[in-house]
Each structure stands twice: as C-alpha cells, then as structure tokens.
N, C-alpha and C. Protein backbone atom coordinates (compact mmCIF):
# COMPACT_ATOMS: atom_id res chain seq x y z
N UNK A 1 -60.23 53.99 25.27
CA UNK A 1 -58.92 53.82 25.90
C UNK A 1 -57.92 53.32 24.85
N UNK A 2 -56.82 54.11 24.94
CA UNK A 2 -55.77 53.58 23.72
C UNK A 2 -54.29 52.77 24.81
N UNK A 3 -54.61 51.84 24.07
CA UNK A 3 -53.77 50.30 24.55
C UNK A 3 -52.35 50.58 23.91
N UNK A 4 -52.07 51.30 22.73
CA UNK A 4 -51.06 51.39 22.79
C UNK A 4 -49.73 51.86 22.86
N UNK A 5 -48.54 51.90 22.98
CA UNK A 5 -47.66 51.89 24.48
C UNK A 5 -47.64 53.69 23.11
N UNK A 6 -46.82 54.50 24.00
CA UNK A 6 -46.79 55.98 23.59
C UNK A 6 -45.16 55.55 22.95
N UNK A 7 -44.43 54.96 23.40
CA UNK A 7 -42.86 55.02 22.71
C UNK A 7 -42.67 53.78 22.18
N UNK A 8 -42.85 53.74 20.80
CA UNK A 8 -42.62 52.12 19.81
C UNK A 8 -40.92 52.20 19.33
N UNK A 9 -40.33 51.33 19.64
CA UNK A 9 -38.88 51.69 18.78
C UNK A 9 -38.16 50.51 18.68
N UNK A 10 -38.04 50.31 17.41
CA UNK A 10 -37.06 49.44 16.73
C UNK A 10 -35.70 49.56 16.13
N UNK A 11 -34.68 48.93 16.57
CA UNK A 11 -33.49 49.79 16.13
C UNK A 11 -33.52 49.31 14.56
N UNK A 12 -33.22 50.24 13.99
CA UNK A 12 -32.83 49.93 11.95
C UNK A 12 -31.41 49.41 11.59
N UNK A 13 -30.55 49.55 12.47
CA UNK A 13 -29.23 49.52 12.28
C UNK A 13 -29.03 50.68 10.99
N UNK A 14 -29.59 51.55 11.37
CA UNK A 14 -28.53 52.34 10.10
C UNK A 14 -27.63 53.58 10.59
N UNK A 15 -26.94 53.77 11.88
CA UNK A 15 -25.93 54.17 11.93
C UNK A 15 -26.01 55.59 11.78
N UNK A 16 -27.32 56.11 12.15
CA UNK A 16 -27.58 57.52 12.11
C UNK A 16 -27.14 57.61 13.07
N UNK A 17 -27.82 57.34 14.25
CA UNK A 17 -27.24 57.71 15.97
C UNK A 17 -25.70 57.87 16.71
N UNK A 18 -24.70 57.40 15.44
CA UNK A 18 -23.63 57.08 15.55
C UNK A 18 -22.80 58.06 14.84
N UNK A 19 -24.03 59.40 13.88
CA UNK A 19 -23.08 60.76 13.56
C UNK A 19 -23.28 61.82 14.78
N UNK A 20 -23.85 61.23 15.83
CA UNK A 20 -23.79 62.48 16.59
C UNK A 20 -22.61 62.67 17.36
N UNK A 21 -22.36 63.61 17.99
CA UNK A 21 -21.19 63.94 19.67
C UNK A 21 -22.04 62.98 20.45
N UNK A 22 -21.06 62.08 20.87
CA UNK A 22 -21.24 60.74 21.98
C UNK A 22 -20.12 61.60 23.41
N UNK A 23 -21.31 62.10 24.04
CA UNK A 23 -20.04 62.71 25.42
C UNK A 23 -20.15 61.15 26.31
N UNK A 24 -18.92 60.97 26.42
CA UNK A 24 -18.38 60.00 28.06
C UNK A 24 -18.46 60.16 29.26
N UNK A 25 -19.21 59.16 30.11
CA UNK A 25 -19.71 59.69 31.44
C UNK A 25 -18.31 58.44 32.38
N UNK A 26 -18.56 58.54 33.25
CA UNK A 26 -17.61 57.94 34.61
C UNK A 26 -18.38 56.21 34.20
N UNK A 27 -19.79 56.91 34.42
CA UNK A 27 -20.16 54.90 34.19
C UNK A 27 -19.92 54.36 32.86
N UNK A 28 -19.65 54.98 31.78
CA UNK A 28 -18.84 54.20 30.24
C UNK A 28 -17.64 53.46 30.53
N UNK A 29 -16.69 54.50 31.55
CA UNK A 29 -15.51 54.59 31.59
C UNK A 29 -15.09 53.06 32.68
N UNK A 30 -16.14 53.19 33.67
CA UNK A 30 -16.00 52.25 34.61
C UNK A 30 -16.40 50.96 33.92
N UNK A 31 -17.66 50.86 33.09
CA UNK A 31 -17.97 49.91 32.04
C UNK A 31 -17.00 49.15 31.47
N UNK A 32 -16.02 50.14 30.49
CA UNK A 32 -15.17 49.72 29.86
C UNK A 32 -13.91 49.01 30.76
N UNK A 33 -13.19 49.38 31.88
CA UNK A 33 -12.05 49.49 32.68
C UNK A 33 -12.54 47.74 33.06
N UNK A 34 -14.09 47.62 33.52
CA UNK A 34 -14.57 45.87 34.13
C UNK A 34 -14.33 45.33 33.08
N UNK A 35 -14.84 45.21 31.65
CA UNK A 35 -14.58 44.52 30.80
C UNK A 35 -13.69 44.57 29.78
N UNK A 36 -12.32 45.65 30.15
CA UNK A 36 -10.82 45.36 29.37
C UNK A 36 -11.13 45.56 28.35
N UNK A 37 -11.59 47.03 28.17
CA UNK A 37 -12.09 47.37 26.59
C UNK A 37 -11.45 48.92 26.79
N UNK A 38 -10.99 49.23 28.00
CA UNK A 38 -10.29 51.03 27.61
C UNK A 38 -8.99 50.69 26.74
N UNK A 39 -8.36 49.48 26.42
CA UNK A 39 -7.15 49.68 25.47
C UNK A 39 -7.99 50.62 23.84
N UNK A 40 -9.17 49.50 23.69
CA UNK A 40 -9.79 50.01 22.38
C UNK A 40 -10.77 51.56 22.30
N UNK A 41 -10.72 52.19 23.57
CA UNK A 41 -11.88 52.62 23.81
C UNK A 41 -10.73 53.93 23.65
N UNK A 42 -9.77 54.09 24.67
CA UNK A 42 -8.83 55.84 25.06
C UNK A 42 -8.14 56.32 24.19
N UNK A 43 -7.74 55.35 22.55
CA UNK A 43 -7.22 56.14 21.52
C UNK A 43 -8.33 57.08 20.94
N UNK A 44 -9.24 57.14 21.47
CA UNK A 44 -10.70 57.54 20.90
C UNK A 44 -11.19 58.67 21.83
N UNK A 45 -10.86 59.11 22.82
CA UNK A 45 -11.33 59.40 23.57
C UNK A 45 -10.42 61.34 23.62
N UNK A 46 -11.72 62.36 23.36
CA UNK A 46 -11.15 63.43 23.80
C UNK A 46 -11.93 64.13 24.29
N UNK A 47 -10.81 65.25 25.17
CA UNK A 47 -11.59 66.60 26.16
C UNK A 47 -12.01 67.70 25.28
N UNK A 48 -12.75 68.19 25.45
CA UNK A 48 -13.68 69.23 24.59
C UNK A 48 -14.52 70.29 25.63
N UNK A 49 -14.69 71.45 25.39
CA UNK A 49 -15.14 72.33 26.32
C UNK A 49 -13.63 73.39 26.51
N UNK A 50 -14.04 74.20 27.42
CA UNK A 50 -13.73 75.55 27.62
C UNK A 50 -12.93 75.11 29.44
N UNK A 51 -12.05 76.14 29.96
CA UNK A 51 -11.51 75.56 31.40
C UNK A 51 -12.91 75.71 32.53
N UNK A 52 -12.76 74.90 32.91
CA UNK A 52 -14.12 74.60 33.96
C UNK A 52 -15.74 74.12 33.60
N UNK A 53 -15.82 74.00 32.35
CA UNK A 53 -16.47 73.44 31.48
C UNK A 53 -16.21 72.00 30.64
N UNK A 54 -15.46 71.03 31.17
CA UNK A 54 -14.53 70.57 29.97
C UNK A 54 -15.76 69.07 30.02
N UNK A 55 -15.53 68.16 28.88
CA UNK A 55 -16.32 66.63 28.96
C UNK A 55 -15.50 66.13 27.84
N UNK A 56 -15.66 64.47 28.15
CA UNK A 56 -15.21 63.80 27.63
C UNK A 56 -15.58 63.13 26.45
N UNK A 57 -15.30 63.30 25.09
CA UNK A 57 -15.83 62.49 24.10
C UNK A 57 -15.40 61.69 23.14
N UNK A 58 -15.94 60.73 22.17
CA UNK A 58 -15.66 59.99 21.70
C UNK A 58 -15.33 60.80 20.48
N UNK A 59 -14.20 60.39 19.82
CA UNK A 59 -13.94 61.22 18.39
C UNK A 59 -14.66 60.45 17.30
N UNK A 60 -14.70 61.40 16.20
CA UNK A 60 -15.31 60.30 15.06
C UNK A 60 -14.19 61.01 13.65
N UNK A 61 -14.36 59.77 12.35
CA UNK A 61 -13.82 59.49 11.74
C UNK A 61 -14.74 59.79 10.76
N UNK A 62 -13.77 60.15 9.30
CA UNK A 62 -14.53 60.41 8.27
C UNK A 62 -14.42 60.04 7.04
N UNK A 63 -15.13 58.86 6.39
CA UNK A 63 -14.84 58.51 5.25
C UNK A 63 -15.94 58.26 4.64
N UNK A 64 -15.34 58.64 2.95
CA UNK A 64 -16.46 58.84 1.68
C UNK A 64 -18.00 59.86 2.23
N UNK A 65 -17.43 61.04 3.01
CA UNK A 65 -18.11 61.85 3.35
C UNK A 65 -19.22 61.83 4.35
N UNK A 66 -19.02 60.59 5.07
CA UNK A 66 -19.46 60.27 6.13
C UNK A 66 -18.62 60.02 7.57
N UNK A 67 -19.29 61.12 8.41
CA UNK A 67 -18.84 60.91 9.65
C UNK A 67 -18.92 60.73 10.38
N UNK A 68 -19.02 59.86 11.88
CA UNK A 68 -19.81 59.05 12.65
C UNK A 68 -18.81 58.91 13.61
N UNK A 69 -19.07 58.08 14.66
CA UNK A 69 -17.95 57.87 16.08
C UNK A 69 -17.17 57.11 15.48
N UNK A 70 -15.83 57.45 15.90
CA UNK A 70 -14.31 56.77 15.50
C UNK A 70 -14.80 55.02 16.22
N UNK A 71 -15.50 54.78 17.45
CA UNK A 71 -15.57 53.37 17.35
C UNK A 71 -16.27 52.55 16.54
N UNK A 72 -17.23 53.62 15.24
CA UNK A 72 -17.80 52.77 14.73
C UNK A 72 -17.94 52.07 13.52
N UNK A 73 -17.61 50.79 13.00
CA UNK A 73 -16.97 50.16 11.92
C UNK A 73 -17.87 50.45 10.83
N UNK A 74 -17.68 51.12 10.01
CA UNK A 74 -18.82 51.85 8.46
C UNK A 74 -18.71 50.49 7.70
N UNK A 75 -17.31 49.40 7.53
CA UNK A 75 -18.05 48.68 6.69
C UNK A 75 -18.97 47.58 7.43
N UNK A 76 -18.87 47.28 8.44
CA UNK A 76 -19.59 46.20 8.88
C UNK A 76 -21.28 46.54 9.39
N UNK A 77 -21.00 48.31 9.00
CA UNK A 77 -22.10 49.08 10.12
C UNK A 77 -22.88 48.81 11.39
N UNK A 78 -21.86 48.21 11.93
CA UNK A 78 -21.85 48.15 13.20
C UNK A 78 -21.08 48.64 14.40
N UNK A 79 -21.26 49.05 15.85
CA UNK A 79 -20.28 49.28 16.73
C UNK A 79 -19.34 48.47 17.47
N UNK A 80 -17.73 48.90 17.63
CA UNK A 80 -17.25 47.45 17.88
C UNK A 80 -17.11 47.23 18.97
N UNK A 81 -17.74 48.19 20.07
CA UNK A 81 -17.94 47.85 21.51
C UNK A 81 -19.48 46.89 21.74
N UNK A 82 -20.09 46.86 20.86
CA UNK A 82 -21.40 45.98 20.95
C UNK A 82 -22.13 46.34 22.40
N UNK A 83 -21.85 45.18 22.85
CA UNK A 83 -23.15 45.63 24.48
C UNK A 83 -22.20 46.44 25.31
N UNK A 84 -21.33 47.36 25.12
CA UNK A 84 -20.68 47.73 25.99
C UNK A 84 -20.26 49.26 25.47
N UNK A 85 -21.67 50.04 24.46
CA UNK A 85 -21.10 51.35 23.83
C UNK A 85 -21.83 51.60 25.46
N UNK A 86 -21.45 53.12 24.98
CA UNK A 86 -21.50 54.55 26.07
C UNK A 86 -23.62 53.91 25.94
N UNK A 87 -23.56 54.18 27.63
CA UNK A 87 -24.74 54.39 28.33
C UNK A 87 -26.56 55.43 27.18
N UNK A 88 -25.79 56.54 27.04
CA UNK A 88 -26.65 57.63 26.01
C UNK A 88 -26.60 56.53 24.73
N UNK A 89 -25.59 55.79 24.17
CA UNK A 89 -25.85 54.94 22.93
C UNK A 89 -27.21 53.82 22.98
N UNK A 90 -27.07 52.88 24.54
CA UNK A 90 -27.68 52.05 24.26
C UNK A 90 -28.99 52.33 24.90
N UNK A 91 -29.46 53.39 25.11
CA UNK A 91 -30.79 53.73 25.64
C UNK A 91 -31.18 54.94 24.16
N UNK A 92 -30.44 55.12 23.23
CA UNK A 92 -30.74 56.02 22.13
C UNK A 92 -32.31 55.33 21.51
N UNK A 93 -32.78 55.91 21.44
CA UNK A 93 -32.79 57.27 20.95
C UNK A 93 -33.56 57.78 22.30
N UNK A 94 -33.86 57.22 23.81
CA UNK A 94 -34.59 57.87 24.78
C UNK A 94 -33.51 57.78 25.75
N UNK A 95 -34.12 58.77 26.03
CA UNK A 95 -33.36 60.07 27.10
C UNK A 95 -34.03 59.95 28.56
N UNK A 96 -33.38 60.47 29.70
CA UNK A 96 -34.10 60.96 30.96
C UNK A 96 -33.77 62.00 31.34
N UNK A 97 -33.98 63.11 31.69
CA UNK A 97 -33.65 64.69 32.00
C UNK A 97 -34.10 65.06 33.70
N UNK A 98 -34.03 63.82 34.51
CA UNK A 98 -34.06 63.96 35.81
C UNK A 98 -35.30 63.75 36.38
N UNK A 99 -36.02 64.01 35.82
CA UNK A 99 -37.87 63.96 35.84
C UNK A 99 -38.68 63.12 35.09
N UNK A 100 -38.15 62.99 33.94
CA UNK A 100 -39.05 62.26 32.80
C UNK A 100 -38.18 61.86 31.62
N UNK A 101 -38.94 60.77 31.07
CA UNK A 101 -38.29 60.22 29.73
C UNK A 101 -38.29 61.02 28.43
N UNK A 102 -37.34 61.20 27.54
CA UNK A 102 -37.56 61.89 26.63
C UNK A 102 -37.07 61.07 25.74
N UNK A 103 -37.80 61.80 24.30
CA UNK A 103 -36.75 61.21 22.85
C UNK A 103 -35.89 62.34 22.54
N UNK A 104 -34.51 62.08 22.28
CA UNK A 104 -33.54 62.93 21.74
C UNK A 104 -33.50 63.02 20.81
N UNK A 105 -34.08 62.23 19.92
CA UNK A 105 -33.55 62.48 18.66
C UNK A 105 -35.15 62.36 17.35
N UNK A 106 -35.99 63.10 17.46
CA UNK A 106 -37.07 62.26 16.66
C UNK A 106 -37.37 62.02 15.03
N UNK A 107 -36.12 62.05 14.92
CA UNK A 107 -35.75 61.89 13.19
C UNK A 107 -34.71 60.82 13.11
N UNK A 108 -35.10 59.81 14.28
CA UNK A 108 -34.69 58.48 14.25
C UNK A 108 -35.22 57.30 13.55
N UNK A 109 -34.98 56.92 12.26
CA UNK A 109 -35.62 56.57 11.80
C UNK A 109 -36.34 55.00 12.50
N UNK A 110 -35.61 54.63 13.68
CA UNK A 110 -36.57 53.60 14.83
C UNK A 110 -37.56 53.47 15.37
N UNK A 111 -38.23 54.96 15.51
CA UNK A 111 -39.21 55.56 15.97
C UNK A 111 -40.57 55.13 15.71
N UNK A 112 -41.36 54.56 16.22
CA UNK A 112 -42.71 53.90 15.50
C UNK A 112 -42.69 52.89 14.86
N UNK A 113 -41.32 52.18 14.85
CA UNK A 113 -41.27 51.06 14.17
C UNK A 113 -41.47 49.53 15.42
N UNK A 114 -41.90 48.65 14.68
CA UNK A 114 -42.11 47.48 14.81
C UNK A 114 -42.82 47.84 16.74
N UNK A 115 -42.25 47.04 17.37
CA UNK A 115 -42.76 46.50 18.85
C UNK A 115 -42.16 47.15 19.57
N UNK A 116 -42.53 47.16 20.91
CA UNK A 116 -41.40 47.05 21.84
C UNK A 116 -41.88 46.19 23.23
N UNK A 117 -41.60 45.48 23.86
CA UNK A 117 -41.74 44.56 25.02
C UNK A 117 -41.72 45.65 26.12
N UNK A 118 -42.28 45.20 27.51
CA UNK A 118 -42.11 45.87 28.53
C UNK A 118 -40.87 45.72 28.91
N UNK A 119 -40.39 44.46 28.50
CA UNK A 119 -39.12 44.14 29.23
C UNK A 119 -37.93 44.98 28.50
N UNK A 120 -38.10 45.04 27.22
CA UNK A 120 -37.46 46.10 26.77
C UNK A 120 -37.47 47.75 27.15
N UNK A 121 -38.50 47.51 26.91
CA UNK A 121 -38.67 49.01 27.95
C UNK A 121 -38.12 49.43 28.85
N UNK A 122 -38.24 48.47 29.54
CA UNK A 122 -37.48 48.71 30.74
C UNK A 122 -36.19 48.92 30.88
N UNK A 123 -35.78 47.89 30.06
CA UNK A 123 -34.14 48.28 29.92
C UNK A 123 -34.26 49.34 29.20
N UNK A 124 -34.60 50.10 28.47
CA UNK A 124 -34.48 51.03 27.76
C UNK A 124 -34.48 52.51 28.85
N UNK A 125 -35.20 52.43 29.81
CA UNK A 125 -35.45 53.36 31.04
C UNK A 125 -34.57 53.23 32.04
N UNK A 126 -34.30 52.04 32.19
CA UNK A 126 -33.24 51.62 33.49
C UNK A 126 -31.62 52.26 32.76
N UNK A 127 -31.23 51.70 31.50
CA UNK A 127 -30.21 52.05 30.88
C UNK A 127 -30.20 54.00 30.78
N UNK A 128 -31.40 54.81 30.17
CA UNK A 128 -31.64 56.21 30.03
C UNK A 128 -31.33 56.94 31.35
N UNK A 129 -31.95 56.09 32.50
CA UNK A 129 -31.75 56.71 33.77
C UNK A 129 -30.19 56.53 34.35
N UNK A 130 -29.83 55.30 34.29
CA UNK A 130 -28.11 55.20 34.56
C UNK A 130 -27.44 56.20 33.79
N UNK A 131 -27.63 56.42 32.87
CA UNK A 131 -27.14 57.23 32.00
C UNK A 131 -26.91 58.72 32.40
N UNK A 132 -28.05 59.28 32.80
CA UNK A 132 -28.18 60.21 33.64
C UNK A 132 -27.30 60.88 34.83
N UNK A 133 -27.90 59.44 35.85
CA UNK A 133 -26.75 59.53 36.82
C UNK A 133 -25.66 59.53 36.72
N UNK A 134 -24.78 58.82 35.81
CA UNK A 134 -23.24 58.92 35.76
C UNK A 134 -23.36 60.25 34.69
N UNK A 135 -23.94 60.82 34.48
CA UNK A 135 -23.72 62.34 33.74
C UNK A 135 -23.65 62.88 35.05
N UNK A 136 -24.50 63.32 36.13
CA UNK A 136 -24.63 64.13 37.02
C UNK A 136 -23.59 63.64 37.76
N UNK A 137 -22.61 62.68 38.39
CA UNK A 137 -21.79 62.43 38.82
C UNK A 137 -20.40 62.91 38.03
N UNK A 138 -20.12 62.58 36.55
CA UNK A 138 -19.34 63.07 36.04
C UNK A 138 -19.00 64.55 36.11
N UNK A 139 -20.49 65.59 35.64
CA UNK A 139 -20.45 66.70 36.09
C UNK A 139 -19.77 67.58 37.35
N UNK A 140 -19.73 66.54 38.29
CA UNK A 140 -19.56 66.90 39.66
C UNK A 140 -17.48 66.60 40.36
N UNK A 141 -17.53 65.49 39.28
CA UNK A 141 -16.19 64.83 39.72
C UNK A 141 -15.02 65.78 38.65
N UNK A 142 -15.49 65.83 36.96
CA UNK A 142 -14.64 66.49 36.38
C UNK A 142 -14.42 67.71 36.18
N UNK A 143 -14.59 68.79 36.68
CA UNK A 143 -14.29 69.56 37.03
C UNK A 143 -13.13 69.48 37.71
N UNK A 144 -13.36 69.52 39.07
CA UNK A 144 -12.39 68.94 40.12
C UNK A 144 -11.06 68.22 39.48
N UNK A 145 -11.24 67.23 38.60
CA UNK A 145 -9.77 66.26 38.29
C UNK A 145 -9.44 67.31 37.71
N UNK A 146 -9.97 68.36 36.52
CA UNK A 146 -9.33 68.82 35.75
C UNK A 146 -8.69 69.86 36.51
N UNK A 147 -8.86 70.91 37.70
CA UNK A 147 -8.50 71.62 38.49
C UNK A 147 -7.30 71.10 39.03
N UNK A 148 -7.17 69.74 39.63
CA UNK A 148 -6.12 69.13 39.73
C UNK A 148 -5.24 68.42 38.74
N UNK A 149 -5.30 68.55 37.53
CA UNK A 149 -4.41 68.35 36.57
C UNK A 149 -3.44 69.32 36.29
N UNK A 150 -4.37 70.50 36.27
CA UNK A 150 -3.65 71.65 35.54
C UNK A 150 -2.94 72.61 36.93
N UNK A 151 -3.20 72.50 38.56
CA UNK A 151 -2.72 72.56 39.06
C UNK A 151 -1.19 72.01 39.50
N UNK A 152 -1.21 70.53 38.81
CA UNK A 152 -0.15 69.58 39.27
C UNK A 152 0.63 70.26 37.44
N UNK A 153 0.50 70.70 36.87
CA UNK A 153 1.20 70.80 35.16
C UNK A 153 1.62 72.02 35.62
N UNK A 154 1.14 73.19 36.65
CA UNK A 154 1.41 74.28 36.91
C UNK A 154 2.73 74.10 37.57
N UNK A 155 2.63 73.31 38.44
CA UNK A 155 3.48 72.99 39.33
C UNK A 155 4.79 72.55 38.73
N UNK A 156 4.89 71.45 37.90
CA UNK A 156 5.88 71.08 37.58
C UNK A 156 6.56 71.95 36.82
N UNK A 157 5.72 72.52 35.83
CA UNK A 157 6.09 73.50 34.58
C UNK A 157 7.14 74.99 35.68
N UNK A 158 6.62 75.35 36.65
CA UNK A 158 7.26 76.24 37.64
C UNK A 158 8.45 75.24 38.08
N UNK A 159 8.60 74.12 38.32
CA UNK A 159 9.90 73.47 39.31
C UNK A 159 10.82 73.33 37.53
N UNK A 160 9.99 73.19 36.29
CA UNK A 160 11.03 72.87 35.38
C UNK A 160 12.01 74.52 34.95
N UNK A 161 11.22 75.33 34.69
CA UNK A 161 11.60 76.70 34.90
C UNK A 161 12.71 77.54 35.36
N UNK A 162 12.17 76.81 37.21
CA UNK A 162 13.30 77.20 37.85
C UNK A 162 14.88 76.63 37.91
N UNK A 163 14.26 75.22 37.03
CA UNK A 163 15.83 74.48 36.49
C UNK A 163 16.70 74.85 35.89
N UNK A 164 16.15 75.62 34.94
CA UNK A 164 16.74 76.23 33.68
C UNK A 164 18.02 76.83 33.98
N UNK A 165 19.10 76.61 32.77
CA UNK A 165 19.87 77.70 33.38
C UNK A 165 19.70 78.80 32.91
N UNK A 166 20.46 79.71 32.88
CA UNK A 166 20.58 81.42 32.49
C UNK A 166 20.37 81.34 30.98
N UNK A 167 21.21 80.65 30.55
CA UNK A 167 21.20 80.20 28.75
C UNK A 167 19.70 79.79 28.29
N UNK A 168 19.28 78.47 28.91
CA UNK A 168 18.06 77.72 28.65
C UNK A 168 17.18 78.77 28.54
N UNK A 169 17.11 79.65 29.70
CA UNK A 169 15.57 80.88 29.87
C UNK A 169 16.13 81.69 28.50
N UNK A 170 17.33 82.09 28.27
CA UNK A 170 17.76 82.82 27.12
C UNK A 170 16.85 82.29 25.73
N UNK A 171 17.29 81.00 25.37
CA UNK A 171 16.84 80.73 24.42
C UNK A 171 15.33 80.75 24.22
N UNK A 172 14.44 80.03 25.23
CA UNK A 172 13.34 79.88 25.29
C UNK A 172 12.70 81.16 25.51
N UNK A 173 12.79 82.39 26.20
CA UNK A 173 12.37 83.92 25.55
C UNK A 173 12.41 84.01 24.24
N UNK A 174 13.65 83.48 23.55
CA UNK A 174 13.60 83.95 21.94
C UNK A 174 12.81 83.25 21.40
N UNK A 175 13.16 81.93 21.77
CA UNK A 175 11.79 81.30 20.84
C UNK A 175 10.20 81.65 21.19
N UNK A 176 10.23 81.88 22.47
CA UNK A 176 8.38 82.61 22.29
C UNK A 176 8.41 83.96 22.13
N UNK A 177 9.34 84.60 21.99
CA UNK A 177 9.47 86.19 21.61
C UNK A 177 9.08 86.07 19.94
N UNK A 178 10.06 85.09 19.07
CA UNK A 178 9.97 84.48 17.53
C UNK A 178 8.17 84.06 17.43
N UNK A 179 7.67 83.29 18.15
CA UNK A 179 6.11 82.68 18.23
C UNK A 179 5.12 83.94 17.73
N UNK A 180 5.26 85.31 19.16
CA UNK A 180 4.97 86.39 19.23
C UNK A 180 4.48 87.32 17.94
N UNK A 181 6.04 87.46 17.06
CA UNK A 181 6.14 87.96 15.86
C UNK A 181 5.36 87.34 15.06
C-alpha cells in the first residue's frame, strides 16, 4: 500500500504561473468589489473572444523580455493582490473540470516538491472547485450582459444618428467613405 498522497505541491515562488492568460470569473470580480481592490484590479482588466464568445482577462505586461500578468510586480516577484488573486491563481497549479481534480499545468516547477497537509489540500480543492463554479456561472451570465451592452450601444448609436443634421450625416459619409479608400 502506497501512503503517499498522489498530488505533492509546493509553491517556488517563481512566477511561472503568472505568464499564462489568467481569464476572470464573476467570483474574482465579487472577491475584489468585498475587499476594495477593483480600483487596482479594472485598469487591468480586458474582453477577449469573438461576439457571443467573449471572457474576461487580466492583461499582462512586458519587461526585459518577460511577460506575465499586468498585476504582477517582477521586481518584488510577487502578486500585488496577495490572498485575493483570481480563484484559477490560488488553486494553480490544480484544476477541477466538473468531475475530477486535475493539474493544469505539469511543468510547474511546484510539482513533487516538499509536503502538502490535508488541510492544504483541501483548500487547494475547495478553492479549484469554487473556481469552477464561478466559471460555469460566468459562462452563463456573460453572454447575456454582453447582448445587452451592445444592444443598449445599438440603440443609442441609432437615437445619435437620427440627431444628426443633413450636414453632420454629410460629413461623416465622407469620412467613412475616406476610411473605405
């Protein structure tokens, strides 16, 4: 009988996990909004995807040829949301896919290192699985906002239109007629 545990992981702090696409779920967002961290969090924050496809992510920054999430400080190599990064961050490098635990990433260099506690574990599963859920909720909700964004931009963009005068529509044909060319 082998006693020991199948997933060992120690974080290294070295800031690998932090070059990937970090997508934003509803529970980051709600995270951040309780503890007065979206001022630091929404200069950072962009839509990515195709219309009806779209998600939310964290941008990243690039210096001395390294590029990693815009929240995360290269000289201190650390993140400056601490206990409060995105959900997928603090259950990294394990995953849940609705059924079962996974590793996402297995060229983490954490992997097999040092211990891990049950109690860690646990948070490590409890955090992977939240994680989850506010993905499958996000999935479900953004769509929808974005349908109603671009419905309400439709809208206005038609009431600004019809403002215009005779001249205004004049000019603005030429200038996207000029675009055209």
């Amino acid at each position: 009988m082998n006693d020991k545990p199948r997933f060992v992981f120690e974080c290294q702090e070295c800031g690998k996990c932090c070059e990937r696409d970090v997508t934003v779920y509803l529970g980051d967002i709600n995270d951040w909004v309780e503890h007065g961290l979206m001022y630091k969090v929404l200069p950072h924050l962009s839509i990515v995807g195709d219309f009806g496809s779209v998600a939310i992510q964290l941008d990243k920054q690039t210096k001395d040829d390294q590029t990693v999430c815009a929240l995360y400080d290269l000289e201190k190599s650390e993140c400056t949301l601490d206990d409060n990064r995105p959900l997928s961050c603090r259950s990294f490098p394990l995953g849940y896919n609705g059924n079962n635990y996974v590793i996402v990433d297995m060229d983490c260099p954490g992997l097999g290192q040092g211990s891990i506690t049950a109690e860690k574990l646990t948070l490590m599963r409890d955090t992977a699985r939240a994680g989850y859920e506010s993905k499958q909720q996000t999935q479900h909700i953004l769509p929808m906002l974005e349908n109603l964004f671009i419905r309400k931009m439709t809208f206005e963009s038609q009431k600004a239109m019809g403002e215009l005068t005779p001249e205004q529509r004049e000019e603005l044909e030429n200038i996207l007629k000029d675009k055209e060319e």
